[in-house]
N, C-alpha and C. Protein backbone atom coordinates (compact mmCIF):
# COMPACT_ATOMS: atom_id res chain seq x y z
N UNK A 1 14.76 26.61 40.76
CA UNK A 1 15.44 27.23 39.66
C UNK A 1 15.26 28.73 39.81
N UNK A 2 16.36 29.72 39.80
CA UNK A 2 16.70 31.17 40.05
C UNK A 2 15.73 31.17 38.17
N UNK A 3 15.36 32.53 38.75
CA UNK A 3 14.88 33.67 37.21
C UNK A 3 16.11 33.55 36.36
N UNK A 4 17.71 33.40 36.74
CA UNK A 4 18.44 33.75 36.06
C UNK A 4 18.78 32.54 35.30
N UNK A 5 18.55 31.11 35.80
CA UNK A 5 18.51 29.90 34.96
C UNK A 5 17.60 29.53 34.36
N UNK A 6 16.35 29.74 34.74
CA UNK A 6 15.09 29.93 33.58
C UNK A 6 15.12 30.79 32.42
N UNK A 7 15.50 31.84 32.75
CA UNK A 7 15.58 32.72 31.46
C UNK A 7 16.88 32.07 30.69
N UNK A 8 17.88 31.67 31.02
CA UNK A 8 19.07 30.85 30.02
C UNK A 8 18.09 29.58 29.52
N UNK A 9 18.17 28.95 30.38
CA UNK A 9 16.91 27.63 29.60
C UNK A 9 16.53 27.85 28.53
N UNK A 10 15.22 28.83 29.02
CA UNK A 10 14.37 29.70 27.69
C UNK A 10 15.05 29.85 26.67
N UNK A 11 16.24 30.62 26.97
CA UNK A 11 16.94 31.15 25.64
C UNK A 11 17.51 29.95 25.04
N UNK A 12 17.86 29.48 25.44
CA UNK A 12 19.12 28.01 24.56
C UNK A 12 17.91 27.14 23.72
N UNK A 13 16.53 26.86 24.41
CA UNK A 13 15.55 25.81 24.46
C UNK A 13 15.09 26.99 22.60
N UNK A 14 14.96 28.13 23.22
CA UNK A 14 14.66 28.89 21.62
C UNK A 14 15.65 28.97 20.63
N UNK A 15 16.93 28.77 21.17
CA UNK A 15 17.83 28.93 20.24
C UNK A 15 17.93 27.55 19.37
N UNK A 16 17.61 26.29 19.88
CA UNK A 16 17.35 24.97 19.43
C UNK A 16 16.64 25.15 18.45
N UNK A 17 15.30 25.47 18.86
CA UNK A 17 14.41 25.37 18.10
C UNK A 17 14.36 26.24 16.86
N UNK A 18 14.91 27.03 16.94
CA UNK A 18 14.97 27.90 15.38
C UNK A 18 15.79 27.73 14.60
N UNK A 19 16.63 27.00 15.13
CA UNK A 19 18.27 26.56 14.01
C UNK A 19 18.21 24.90 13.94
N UNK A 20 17.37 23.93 14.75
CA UNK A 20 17.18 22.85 14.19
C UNK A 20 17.30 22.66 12.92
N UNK A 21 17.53 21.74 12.07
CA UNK A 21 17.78 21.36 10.53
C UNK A 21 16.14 21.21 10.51
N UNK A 22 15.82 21.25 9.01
CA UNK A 22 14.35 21.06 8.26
C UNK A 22 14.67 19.66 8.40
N UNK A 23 13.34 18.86 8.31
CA UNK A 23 12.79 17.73 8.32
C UNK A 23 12.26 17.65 7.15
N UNK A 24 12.81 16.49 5.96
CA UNK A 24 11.99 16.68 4.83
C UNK A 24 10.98 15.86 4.88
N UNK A 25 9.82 16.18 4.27
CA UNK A 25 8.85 15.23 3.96
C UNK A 25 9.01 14.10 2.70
N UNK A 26 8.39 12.91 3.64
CA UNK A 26 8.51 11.92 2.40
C UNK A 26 7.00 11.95 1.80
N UNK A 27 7.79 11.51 0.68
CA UNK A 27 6.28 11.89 -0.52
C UNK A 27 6.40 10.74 -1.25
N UNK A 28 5.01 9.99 -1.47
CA UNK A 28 4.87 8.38 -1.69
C UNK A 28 4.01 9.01 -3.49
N UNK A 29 4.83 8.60 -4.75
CA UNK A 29 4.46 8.58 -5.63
C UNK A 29 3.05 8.05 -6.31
N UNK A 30 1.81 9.02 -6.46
CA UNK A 30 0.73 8.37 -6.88
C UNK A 30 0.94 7.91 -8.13
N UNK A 31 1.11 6.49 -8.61
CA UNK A 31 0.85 6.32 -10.13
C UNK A 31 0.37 6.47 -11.01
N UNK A 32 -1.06 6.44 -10.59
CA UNK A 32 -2.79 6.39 -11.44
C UNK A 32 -2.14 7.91 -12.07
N UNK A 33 -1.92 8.88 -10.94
CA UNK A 33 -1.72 10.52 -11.97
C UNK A 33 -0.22 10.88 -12.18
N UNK A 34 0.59 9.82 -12.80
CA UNK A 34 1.97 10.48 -13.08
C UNK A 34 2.50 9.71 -13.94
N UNK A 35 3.28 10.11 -14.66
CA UNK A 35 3.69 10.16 -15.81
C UNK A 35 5.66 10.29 -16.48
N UNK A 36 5.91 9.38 -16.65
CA UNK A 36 7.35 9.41 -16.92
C UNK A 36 7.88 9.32 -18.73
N UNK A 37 8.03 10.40 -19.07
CA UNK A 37 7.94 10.02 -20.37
C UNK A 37 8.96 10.29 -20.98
N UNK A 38 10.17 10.54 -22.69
CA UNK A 38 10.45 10.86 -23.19
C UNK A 38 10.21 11.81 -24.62
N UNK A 39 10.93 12.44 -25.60
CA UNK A 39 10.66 12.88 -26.61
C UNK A 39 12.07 12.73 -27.53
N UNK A 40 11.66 12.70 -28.85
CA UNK A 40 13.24 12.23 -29.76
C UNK A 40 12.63 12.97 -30.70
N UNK A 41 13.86 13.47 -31.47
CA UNK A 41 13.05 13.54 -32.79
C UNK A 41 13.40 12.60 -34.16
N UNK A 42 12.48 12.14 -34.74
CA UNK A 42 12.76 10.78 -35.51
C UNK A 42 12.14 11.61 -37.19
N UNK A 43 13.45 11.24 -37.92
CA UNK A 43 12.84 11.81 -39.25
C UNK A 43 12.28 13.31 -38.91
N UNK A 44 10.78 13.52 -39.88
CA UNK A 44 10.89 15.27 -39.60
C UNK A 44 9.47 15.25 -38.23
N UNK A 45 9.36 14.79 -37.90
CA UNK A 45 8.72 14.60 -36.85
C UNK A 45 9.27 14.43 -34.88
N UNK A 46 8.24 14.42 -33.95
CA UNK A 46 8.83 13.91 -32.92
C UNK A 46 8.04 12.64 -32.12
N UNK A 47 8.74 11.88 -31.60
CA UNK A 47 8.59 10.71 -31.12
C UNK A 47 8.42 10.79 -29.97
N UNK A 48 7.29 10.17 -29.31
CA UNK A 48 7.01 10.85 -27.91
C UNK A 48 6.33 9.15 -27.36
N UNK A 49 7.15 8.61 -25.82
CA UNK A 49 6.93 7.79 -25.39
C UNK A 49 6.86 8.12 -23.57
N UNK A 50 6.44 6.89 -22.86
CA UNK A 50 6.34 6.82 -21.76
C UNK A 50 6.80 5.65 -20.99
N UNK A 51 7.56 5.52 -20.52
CA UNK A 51 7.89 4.38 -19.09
C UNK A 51 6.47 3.87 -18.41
N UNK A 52 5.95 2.65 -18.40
CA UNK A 52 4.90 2.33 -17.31
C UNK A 52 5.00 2.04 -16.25
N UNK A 53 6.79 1.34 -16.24
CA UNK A 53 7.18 0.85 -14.80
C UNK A 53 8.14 1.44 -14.30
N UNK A 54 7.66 2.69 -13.53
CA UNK A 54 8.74 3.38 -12.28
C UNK A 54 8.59 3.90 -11.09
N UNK A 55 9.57 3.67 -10.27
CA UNK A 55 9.10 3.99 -8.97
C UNK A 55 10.25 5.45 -8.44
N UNK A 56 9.37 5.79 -7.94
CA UNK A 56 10.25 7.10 -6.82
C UNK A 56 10.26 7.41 -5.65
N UNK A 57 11.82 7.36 -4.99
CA UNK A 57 11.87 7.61 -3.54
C UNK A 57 11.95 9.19 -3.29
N UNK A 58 11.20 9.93 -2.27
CA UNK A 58 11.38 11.53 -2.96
C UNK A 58 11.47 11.64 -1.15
N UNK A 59 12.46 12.19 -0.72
CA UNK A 59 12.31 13.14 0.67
C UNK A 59 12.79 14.86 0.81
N UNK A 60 12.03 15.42 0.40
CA UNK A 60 12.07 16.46 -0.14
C UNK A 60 10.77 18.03 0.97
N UNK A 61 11.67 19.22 1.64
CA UNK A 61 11.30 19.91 2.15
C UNK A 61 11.52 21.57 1.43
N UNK A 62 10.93 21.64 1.04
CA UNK A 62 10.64 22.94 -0.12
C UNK A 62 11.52 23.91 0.68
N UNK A 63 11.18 23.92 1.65
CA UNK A 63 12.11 25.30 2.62
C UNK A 63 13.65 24.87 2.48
N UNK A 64 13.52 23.41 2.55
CA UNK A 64 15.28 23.48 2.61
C UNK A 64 15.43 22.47 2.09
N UNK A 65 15.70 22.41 0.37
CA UNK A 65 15.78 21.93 -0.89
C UNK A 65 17.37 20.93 -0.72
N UNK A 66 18.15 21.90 -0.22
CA UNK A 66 19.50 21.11 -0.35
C UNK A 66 19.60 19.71 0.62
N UNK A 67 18.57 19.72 1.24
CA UNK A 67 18.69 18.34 2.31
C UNK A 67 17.85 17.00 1.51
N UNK A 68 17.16 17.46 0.23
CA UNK A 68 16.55 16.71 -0.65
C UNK A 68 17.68 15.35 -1.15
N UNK A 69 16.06 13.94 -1.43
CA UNK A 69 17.23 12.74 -1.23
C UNK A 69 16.18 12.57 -2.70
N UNK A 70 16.47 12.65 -3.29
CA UNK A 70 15.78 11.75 -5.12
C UNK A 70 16.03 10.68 -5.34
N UNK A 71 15.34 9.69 -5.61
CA UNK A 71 15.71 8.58 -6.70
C UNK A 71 15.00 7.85 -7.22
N UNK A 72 15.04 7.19 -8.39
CA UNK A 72 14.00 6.78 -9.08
C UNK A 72 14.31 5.42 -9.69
N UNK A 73 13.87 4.52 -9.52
CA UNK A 73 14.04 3.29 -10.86
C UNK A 73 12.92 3.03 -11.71
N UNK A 74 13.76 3.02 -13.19
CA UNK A 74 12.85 2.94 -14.31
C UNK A 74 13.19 1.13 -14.83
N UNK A 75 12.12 0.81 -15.26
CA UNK A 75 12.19 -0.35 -16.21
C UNK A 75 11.92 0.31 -17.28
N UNK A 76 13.33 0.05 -18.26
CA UNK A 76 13.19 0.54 -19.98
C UNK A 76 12.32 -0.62 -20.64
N UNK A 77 11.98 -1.27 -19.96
CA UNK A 77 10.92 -3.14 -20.60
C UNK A 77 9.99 -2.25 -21.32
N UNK A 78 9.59 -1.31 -20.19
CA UNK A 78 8.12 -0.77 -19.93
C UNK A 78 8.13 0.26 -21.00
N UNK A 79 9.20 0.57 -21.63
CA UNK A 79 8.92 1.72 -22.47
C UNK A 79 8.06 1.78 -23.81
N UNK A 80 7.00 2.57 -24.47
CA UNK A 80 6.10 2.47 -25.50
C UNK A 80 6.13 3.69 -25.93
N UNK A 81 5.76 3.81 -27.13
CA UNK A 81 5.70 5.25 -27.88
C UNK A 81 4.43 4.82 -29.11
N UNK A 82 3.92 3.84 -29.44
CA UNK A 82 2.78 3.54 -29.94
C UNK A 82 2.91 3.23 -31.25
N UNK A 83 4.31 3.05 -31.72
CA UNK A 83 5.21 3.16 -32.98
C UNK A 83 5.36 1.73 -32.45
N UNK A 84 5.03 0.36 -32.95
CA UNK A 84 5.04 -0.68 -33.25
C UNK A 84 6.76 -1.31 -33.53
N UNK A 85 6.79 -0.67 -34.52
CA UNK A 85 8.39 -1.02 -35.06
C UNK A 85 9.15 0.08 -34.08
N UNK A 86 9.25 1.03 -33.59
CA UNK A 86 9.90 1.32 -32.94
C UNK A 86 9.90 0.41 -31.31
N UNK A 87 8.99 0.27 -31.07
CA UNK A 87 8.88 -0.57 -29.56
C UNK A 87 9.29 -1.63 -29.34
N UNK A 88 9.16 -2.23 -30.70
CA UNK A 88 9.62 -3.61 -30.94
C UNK A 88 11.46 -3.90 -30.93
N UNK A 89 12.16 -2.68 -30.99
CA UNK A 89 13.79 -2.59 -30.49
C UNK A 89 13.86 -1.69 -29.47
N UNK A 90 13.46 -1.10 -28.96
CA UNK A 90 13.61 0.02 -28.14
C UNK A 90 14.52 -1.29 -26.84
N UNK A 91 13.50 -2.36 -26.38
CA UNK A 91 14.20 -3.46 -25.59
C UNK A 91 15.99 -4.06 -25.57
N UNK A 92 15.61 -3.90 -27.25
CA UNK A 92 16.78 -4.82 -27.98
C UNK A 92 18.50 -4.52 -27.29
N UNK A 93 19.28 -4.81 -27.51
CA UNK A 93 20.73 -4.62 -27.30
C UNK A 93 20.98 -3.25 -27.62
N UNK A 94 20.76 -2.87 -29.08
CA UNK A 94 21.61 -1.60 -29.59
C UNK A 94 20.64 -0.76 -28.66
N UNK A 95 19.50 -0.84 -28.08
CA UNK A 95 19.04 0.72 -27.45
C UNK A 95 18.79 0.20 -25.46
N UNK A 96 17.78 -0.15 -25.12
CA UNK A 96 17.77 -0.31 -23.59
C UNK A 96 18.45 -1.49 -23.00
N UNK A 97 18.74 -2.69 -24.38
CA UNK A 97 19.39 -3.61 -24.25
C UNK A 97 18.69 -4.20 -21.95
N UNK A 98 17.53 -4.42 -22.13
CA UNK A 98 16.64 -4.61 -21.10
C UNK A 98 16.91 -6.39 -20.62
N UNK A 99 17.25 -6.85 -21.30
CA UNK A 99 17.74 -8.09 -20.79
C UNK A 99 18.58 -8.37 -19.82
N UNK A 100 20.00 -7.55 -20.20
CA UNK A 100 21.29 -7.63 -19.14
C UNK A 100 20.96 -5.96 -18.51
N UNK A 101 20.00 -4.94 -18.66
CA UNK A 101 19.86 -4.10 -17.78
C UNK A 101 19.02 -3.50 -17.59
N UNK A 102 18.47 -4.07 -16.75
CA UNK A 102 16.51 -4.48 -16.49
C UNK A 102 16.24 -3.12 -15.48
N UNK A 103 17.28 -2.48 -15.35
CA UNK A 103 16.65 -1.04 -14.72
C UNK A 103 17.70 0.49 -14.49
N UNK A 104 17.27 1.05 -15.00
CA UNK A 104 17.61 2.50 -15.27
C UNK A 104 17.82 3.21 -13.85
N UNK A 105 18.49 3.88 -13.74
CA UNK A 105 18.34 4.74 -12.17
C UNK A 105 18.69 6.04 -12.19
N UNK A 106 18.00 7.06 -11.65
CA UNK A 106 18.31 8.19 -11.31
C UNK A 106 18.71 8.75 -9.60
N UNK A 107 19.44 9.19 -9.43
CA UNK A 107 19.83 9.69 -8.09
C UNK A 107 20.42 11.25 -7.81
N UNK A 108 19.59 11.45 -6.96
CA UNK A 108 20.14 13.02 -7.32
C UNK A 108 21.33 13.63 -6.06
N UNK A 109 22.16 14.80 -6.48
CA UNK A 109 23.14 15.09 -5.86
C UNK A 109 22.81 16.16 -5.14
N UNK A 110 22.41 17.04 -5.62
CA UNK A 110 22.07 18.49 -5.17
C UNK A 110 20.39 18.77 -5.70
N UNK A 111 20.23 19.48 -4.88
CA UNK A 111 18.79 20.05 -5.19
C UNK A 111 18.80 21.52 -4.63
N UNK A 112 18.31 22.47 -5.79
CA UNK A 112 18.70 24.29 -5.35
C UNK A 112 17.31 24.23 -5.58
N UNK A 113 16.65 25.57 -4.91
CA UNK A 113 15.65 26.51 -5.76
C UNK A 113 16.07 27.35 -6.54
N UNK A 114 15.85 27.52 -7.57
CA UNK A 114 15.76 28.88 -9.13
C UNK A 114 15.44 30.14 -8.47
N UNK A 115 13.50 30.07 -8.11
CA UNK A 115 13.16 31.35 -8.06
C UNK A 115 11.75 30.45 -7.87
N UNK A 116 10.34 31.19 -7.17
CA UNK A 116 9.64 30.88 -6.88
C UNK A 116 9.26 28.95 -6.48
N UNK A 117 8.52 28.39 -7.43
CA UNK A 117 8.48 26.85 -6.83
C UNK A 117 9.08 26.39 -8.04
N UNK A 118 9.90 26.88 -8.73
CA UNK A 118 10.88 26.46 -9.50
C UNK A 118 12.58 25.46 -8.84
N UNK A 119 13.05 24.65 -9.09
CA UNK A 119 14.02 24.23 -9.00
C UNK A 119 14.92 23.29 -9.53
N UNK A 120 16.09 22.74 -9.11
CA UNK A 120 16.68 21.91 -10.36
C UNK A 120 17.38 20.77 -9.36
N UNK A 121 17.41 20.03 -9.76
CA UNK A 121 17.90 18.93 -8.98
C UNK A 121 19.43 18.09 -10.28
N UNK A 122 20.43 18.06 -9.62
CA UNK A 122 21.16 17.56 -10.29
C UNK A 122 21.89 16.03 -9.51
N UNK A 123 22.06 15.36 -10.80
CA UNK A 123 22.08 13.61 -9.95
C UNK A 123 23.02 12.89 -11.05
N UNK A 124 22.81 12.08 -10.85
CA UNK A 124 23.37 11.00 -11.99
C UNK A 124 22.20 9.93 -12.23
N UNK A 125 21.84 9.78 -13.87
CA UNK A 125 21.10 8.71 -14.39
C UNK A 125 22.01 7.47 -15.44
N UNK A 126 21.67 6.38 -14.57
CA UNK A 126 22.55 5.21 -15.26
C UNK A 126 21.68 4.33 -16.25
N UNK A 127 22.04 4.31 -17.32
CA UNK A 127 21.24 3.84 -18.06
C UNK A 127 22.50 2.31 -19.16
N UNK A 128 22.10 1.00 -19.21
CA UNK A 128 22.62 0.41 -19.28
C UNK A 128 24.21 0.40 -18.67
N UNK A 129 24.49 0.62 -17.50
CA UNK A 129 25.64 0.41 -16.82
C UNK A 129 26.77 1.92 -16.56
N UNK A 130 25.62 2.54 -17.85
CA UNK A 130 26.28 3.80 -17.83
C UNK A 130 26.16 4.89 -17.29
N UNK A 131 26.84 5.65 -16.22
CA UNK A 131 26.54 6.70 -15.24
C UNK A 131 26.85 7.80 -15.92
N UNK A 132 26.16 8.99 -16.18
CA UNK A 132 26.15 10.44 -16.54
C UNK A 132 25.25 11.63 -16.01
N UNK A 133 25.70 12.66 -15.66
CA UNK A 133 25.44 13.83 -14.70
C UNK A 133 24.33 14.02 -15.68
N UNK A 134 23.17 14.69 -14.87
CA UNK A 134 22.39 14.87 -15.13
C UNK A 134 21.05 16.19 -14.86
N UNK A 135 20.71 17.45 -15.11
CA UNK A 135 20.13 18.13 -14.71
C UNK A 135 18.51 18.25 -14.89
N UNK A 136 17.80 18.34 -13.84
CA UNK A 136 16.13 17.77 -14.03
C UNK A 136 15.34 19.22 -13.61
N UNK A 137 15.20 20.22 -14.43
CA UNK A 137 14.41 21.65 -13.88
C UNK A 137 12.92 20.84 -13.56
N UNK A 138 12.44 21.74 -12.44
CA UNK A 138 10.66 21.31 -12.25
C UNK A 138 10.36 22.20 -11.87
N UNK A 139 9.37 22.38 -11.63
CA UNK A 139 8.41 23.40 -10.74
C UNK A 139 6.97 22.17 -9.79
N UNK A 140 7.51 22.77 -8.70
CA UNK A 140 6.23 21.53 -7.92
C UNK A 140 5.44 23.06 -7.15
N UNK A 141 3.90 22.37 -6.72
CA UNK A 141 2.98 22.90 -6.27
C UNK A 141 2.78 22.02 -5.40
N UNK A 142 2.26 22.66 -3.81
CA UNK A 142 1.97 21.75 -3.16
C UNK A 142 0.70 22.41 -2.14
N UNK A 143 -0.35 21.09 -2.11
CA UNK A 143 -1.95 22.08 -1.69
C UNK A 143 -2.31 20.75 -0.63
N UNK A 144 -1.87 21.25 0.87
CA UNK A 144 -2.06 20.11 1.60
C UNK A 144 -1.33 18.97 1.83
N UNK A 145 -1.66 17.81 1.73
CA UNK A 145 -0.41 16.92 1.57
C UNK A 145 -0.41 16.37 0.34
N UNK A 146 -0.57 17.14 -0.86
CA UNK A 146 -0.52 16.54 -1.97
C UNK A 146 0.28 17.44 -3.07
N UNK A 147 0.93 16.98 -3.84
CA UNK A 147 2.57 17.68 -4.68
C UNK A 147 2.50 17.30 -6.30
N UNK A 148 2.59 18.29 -6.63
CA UNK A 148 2.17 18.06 -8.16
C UNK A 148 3.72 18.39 -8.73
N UNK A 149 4.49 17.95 -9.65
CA UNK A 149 5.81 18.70 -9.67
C UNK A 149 5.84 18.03 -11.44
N UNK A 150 6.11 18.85 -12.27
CA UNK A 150 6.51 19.13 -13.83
C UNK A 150 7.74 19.04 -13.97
N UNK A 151 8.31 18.66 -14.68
CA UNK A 151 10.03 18.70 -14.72
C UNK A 151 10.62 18.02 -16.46
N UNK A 152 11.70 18.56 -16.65
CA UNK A 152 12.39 18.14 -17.94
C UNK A 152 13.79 17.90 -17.45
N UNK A 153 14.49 16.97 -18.43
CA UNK A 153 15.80 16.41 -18.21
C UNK A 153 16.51 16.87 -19.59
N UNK A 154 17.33 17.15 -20.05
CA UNK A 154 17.60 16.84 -21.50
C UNK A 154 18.97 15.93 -21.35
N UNK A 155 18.83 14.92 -22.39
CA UNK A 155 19.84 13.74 -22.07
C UNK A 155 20.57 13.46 -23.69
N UNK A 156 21.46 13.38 -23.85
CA UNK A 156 22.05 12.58 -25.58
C UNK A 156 22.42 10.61 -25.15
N UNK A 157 21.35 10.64 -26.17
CA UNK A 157 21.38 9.05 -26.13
C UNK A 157 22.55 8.54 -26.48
N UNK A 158 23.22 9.34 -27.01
CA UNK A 158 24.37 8.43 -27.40
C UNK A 158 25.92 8.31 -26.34
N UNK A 159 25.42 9.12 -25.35
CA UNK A 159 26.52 9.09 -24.14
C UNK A 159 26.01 7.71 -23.21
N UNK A 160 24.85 6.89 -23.67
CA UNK A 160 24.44 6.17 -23.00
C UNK A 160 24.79 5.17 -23.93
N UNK A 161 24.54 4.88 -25.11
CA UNK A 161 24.85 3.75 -26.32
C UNK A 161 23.05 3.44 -26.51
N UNK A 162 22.84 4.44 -26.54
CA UNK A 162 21.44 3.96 -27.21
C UNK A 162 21.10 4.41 -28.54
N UNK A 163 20.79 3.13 -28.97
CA UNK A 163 20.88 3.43 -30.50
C UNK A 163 21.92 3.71 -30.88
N UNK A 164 23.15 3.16 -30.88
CA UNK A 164 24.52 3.43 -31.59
C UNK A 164 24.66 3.63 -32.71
N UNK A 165 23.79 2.53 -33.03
CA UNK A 165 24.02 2.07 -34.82
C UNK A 165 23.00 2.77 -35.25
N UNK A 166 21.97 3.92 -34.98
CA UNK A 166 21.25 4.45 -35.93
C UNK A 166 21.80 6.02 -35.90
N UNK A 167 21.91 6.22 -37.04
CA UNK A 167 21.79 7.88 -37.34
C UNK A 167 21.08 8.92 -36.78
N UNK A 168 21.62 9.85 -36.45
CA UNK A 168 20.58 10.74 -35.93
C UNK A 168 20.38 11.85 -36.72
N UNK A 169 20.32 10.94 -38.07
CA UNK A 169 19.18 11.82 -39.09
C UNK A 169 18.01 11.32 -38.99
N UNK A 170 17.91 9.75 -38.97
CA UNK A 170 17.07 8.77 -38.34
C UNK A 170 16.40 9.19 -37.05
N UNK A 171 17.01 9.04 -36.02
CA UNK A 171 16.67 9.52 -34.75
C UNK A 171 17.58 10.48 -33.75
N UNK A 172 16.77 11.59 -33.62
CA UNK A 172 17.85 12.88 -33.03
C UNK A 172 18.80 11.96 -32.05
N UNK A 173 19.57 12.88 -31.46
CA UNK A 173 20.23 12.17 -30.26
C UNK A 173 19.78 12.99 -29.15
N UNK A 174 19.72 14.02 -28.89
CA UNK A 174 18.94 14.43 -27.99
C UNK A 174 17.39 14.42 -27.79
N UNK A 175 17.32 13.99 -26.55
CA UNK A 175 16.37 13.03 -25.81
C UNK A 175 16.03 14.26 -24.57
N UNK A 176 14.45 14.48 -24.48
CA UNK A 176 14.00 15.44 -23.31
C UNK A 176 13.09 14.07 -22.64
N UNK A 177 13.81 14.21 -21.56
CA UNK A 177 13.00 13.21 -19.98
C UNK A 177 11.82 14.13 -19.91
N UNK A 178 10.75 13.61 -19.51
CA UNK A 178 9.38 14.86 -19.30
C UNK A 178 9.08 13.76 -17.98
N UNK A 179 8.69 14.48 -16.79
CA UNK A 179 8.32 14.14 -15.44
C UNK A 179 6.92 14.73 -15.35
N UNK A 180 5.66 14.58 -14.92
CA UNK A 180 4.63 14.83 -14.47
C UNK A 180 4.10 14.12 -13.52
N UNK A 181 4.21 14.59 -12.16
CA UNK A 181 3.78 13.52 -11.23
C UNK A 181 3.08 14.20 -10.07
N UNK A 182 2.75 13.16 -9.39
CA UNK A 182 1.52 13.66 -8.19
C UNK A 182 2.12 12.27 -7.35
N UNK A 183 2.43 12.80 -6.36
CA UNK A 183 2.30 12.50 -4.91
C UNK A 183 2.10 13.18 -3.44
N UNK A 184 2.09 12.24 -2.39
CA UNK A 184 0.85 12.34 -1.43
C UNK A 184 1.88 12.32 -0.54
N UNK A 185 2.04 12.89 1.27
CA UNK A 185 2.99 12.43 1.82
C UNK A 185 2.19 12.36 3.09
């Protein structure tokens, strides 16, 4: 090989390597430290519950956000807020109606950064059969191979049919998703 085809080599072999696409990392959801919850406001108070059963597929590379793949399935079964009579329909037909739709899904479309480890991921969450756009701000930290990421959704229950038949003097209709999670990759 001439100096003059080594040095092309070199160059093309560097030019590969710096414009390759990011590789995202997959990140396996720790349960024990995360947390899927909601907030309503009910009467003059607010109502604050949690999902126990959900899982998340996350392939996600901080440097290059837009190649990010989200998704999540929730069981609404699993949902509690510690309100007895409220938990006791939350299942029922008029709200998660969990019988004929035993799981919730989120999937996301786009994923930007904001500004520092801030970002927003936008997807669609189907909740009893029903698909609606959806925007999820977070901020994740990441120390090693481990990812801490905070995030809010704000959602109106009633684009979903939850709780049709109650008032939202009774119970607001806007609904904040709260995300707190830790995973490992």
């Amino acid at each position: 090989m001439t100096l003059k085809h080594f040095t092309y080599a070199v160059a093309v072999l560097s030019a590969t390597t710096f414009t390759a696409p990011a590789v995202a990392d997959t990140w396996k959801v720790d349960p024990d430290k995360s947390k899927l919850g909601f907030e309503v406001k009910q009467g003059g108070g607010t109502l604050t519950g949690v999902f126990a059963s959900w899982e998340a597929d996350i392939d996600f590379d901080p440097a290059a956000p837009e190649t990010a793949k989200i998704s999540a399935e929730i069981k609404p079964m699993s949902a509690t807020t510690g309100n007895a009579q409220f938990d006791g329909t939350l299942p029922g037909k008029d709200w998660f109606n969990a019988g004929d739709f035993p799981t919730a899904e989120f999937t996301s479309d786009t994923v930007e950064l904001v500004e520092g480890n801030s970002y927003r991921a936008q997807g669609t969450l189907s909740i009893k059969g029903i698909s609606q756009p959806v925007e999820m701000d977070f901020t994740l930290d990441i120390a090693g191979d481990t990812a801490t990421a905070k995030g809010t959704a704000i959602v109106n229950r009633l684009d979903y049919q939850l709780g049709s038949g109650v008032g939202t003097d009774t119970v607001g209709d806007i609904v904040t998703v709260t995300l707190d999670l830790t995973a490992i990759r």
